[in-house]
Protein backbone atom coordinates (compact mmCIF):
# COMPACT_ATOMS: atom_id res chain seq x y z
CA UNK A 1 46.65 15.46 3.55
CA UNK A 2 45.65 14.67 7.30
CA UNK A 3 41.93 16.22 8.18
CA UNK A 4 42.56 18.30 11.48
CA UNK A 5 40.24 20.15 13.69
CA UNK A 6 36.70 20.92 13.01
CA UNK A 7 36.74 18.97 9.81
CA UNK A 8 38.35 15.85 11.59
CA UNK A 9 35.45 16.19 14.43
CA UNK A 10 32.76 16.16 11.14
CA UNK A 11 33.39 13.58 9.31
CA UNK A 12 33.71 11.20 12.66
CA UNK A 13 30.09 12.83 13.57
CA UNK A 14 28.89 12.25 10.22
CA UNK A 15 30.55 8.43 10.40
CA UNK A 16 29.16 7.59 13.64
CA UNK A 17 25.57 9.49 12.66
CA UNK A 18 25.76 6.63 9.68
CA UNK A 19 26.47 3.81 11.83
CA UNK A 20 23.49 4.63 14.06
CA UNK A 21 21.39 5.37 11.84
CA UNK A 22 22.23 2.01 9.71
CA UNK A 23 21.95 -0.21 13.10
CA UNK A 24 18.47 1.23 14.48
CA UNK A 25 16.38 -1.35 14.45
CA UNK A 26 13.45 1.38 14.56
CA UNK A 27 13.97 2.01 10.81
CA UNK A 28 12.63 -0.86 9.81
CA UNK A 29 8.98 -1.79 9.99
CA UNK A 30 7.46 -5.13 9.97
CA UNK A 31 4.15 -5.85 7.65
CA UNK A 32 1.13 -8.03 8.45
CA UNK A 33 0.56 -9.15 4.79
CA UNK A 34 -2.97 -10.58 5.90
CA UNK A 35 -3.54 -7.52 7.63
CA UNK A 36 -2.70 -5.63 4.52
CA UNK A 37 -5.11 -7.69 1.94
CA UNK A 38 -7.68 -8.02 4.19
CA UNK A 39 -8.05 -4.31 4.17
CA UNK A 40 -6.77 -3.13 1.16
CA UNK A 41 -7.40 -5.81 -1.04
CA UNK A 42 -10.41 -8.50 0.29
CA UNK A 43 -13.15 -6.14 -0.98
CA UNK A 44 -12.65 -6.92 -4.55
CA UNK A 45 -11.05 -10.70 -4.37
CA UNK A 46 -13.44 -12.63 -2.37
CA UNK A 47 -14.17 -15.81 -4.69
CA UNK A 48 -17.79 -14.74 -5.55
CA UNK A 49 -18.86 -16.19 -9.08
CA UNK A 50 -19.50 -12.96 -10.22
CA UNK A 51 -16.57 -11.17 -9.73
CA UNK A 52 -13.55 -10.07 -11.96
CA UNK A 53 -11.33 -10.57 -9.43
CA UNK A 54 -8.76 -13.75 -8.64
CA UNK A 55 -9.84 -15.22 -5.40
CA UNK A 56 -7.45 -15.59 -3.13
CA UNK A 57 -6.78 -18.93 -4.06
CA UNK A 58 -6.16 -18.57 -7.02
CA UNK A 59 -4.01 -15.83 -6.26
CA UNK A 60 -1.89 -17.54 -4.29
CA UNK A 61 -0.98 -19.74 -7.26
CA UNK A 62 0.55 -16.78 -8.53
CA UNK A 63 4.35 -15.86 -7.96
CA UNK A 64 4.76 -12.72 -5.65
CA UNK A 65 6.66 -11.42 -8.69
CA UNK A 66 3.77 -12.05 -11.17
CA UNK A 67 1.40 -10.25 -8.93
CA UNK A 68 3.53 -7.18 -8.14
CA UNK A 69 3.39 -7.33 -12.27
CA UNK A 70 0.05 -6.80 -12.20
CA UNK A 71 -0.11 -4.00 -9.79
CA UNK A 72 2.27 -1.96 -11.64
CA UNK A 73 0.92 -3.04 -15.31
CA UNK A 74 -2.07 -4.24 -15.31
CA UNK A 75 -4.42 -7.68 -15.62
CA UNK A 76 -3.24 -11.26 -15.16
CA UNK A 77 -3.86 -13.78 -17.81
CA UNK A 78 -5.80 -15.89 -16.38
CA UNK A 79 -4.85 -19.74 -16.07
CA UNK A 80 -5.08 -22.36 -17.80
């Protein structure tokens, strides 16, 4: 069964409203990670002796997936 008229015209809208929408490069934003520890994150990690906290060093031994494990779970094992 062909589509005519008004429903024809909507799903064409609704086609081309996808494609747009899908090639705006606007959608997308681009992240400083620096930026991001730096101010989210250096407060607690900054190598002192004293401190719970993986420097950042030591965290950058770590696999991106291991750490986003640790975010969502909880501690790191520390390493051998």
């Amino acid at each position: 069964m062909a589509l005519q008229g008004s429903p024809r015209l909507l799903l064409l809208g609704l086609v081309a409203g996808l494609g747009t929408a899908i090639a705006t490069p606007t959608l997308a934003q681009e992240v400083n990670g620096s930026a991001v520890f730096e101010q989210s994150c250096l407060t607690c990690h900054t190598g002192a002796v004293d401190s719970r906290a993986p420097s950042p060093d030591a965290l950058g031994q770590r696999s991106p997936e291991a750490i986003l494990d640790v975010l969502m779970k909880g501690v790191l094992p520390r390493l051998p």
